[in-house]
N, C-alpha and C. Protein backbone atom coordinates (compact mmCIF):
# COMPACT_ATOMS: atom_id res chain seq x y z
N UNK A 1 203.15 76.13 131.97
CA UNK A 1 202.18 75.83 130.93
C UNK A 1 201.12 74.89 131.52
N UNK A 2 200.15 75.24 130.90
CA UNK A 2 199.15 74.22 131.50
C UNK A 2 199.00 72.96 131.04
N UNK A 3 198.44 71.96 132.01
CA UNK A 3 198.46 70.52 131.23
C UNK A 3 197.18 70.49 130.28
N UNK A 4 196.79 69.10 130.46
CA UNK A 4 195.63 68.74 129.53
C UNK A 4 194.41 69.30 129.94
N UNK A 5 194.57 68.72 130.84
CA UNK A 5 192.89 68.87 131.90
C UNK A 5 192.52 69.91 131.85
N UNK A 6 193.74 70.93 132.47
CA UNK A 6 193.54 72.18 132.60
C UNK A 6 193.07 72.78 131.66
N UNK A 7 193.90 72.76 130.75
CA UNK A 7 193.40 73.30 129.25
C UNK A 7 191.77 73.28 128.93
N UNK A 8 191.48 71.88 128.79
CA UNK A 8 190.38 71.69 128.78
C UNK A 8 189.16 72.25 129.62
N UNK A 9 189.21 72.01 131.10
CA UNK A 9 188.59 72.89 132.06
C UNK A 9 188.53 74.64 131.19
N UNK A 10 189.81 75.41 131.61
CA UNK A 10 189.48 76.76 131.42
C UNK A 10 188.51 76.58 129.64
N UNK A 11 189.17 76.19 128.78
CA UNK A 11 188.59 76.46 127.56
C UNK A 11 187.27 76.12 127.47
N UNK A 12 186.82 74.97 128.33
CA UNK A 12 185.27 74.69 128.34
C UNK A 12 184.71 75.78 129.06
N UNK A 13 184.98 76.35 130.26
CA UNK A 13 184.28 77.17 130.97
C UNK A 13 184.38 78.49 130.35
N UNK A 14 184.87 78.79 129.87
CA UNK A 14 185.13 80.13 128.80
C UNK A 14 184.35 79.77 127.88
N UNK A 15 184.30 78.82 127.31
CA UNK A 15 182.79 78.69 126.18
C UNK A 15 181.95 78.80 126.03
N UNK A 16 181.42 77.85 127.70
CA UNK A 16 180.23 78.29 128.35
C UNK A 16 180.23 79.92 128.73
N UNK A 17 180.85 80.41 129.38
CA UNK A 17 180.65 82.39 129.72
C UNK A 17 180.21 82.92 128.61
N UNK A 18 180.86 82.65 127.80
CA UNK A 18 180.68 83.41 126.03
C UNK A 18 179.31 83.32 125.78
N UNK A 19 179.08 81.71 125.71
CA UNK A 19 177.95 81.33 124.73
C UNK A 19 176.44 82.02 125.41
N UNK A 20 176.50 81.67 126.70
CA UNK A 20 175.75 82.58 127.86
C UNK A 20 175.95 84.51 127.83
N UNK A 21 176.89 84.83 127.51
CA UNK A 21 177.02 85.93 127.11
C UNK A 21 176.30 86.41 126.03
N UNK A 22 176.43 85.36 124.92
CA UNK A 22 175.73 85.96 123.94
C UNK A 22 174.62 85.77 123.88
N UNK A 23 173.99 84.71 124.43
CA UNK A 23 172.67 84.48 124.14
C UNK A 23 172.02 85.53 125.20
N UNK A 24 172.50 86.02 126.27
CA UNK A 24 171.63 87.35 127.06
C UNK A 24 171.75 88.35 125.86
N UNK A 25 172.99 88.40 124.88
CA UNK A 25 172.54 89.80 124.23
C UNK A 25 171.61 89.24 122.84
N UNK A 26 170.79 88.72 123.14
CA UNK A 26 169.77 88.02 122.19
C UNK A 26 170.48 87.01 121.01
N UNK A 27 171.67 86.92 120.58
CA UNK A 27 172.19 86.15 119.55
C UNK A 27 171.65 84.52 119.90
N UNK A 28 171.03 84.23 118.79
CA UNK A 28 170.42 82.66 118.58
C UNK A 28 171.42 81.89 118.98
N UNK A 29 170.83 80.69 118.91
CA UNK A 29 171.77 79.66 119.97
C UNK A 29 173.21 79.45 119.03
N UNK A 30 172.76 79.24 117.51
CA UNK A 30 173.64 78.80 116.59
C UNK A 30 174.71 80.38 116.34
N UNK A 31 174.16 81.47 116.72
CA UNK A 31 175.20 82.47 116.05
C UNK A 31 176.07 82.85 117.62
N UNK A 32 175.56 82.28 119.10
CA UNK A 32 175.95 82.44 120.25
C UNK A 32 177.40 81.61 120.07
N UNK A 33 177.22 80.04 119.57
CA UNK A 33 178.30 78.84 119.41
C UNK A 33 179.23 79.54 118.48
N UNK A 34 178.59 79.80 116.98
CA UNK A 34 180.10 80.87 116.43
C UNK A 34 180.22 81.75 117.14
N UNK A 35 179.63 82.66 117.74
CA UNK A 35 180.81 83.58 118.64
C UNK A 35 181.71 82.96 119.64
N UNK A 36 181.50 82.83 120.13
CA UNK A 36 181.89 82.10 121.87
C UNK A 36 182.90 80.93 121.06
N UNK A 37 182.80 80.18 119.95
CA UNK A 37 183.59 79.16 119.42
C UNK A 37 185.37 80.63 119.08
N UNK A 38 184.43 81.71 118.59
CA UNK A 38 185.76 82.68 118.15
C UNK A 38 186.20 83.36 118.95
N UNK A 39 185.74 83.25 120.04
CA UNK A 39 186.11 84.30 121.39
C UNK A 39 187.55 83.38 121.92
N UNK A 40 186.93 81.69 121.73
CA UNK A 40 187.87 81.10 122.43
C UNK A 40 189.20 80.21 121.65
N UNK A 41 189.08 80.74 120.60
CA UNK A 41 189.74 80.39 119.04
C UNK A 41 191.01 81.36 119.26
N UNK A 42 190.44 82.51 120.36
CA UNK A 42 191.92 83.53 120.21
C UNK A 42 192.61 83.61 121.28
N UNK A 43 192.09 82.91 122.48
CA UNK A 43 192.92 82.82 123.69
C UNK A 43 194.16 82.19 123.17
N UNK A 44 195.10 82.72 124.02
CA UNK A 44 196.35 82.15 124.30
C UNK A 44 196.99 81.89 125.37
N UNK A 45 195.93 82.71 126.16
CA UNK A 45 196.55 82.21 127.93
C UNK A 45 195.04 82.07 128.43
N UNK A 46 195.30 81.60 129.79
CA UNK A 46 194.28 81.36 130.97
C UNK A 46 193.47 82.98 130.77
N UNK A 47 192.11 83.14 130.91
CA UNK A 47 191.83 83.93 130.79
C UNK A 47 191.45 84.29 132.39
N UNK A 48 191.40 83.72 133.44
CA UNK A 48 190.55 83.59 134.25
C UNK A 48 192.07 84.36 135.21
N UNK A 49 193.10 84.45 134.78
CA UNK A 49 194.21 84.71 136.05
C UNK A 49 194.76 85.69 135.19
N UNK A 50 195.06 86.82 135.81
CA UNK A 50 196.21 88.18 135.28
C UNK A 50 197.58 87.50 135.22
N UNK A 51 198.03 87.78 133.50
CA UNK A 51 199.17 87.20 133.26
C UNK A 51 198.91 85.55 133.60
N UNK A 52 197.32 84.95 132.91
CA UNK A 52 197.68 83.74 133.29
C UNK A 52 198.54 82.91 132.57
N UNK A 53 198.58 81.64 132.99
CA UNK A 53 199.74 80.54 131.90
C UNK A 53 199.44 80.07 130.54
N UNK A 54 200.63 80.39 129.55
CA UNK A 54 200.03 80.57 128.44
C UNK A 54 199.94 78.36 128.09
N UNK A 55 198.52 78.93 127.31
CA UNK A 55 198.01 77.16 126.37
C UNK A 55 199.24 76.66 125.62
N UNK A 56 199.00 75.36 125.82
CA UNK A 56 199.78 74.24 124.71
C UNK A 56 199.43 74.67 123.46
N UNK A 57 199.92 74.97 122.48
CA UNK A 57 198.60 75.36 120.92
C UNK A 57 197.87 74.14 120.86
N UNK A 58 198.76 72.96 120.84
CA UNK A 58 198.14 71.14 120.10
C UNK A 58 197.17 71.26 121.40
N UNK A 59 197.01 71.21 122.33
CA UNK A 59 195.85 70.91 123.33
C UNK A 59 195.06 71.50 123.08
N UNK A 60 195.31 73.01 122.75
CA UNK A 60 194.04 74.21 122.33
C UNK A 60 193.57 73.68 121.39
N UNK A 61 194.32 73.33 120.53
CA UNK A 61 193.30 72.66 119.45
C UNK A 61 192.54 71.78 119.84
N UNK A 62 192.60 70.89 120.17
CA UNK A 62 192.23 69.36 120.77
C UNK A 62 191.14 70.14 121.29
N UNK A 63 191.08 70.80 121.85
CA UNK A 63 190.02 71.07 123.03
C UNK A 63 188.91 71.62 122.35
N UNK A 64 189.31 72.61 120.87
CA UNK A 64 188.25 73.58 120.46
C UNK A 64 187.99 72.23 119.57
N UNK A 65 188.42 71.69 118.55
CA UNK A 65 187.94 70.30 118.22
C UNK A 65 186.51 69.86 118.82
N UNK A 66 186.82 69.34 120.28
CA UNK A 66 185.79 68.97 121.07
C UNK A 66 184.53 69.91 121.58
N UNK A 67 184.65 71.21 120.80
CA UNK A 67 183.48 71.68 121.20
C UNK A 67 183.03 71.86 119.97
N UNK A 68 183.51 71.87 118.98
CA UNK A 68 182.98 71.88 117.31
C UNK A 68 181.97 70.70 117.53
């Protein structure tokens, strides 16, 4: 399982991909943050590694918290 940091790291950098994702497919800055906020609302593991290590839930929270 991953620790804190970690958590934090992947879930921030996955926010950022998203939010950058969406805003190339034209979505405004504010409807880019709800997506990319719900993209990363449903992870449960590392997205970045096949079969990566699945999240703490309480950290996942903590973390999406901090990008609200």
């Amino acid at each position: 399982m991953l620790n804190e940091q970690q958590t934090q790291d992947v879930i921030s950098n996955f926010y950022q991909d998203c939010f950058r994702f969406w805003i190339t497919q034209g979505k405004s800055a504010a409807k880019a943050h709800k997506l990319a906020f719900n993209d990363c609302s449903h992870l449960e593991r590392n997205p970045y590694e096949p079969n990566g290590e699945k999240f703490d839930t309480e950290m996942k929270l903590k973390c999406l918290r901090e990008i609200l």
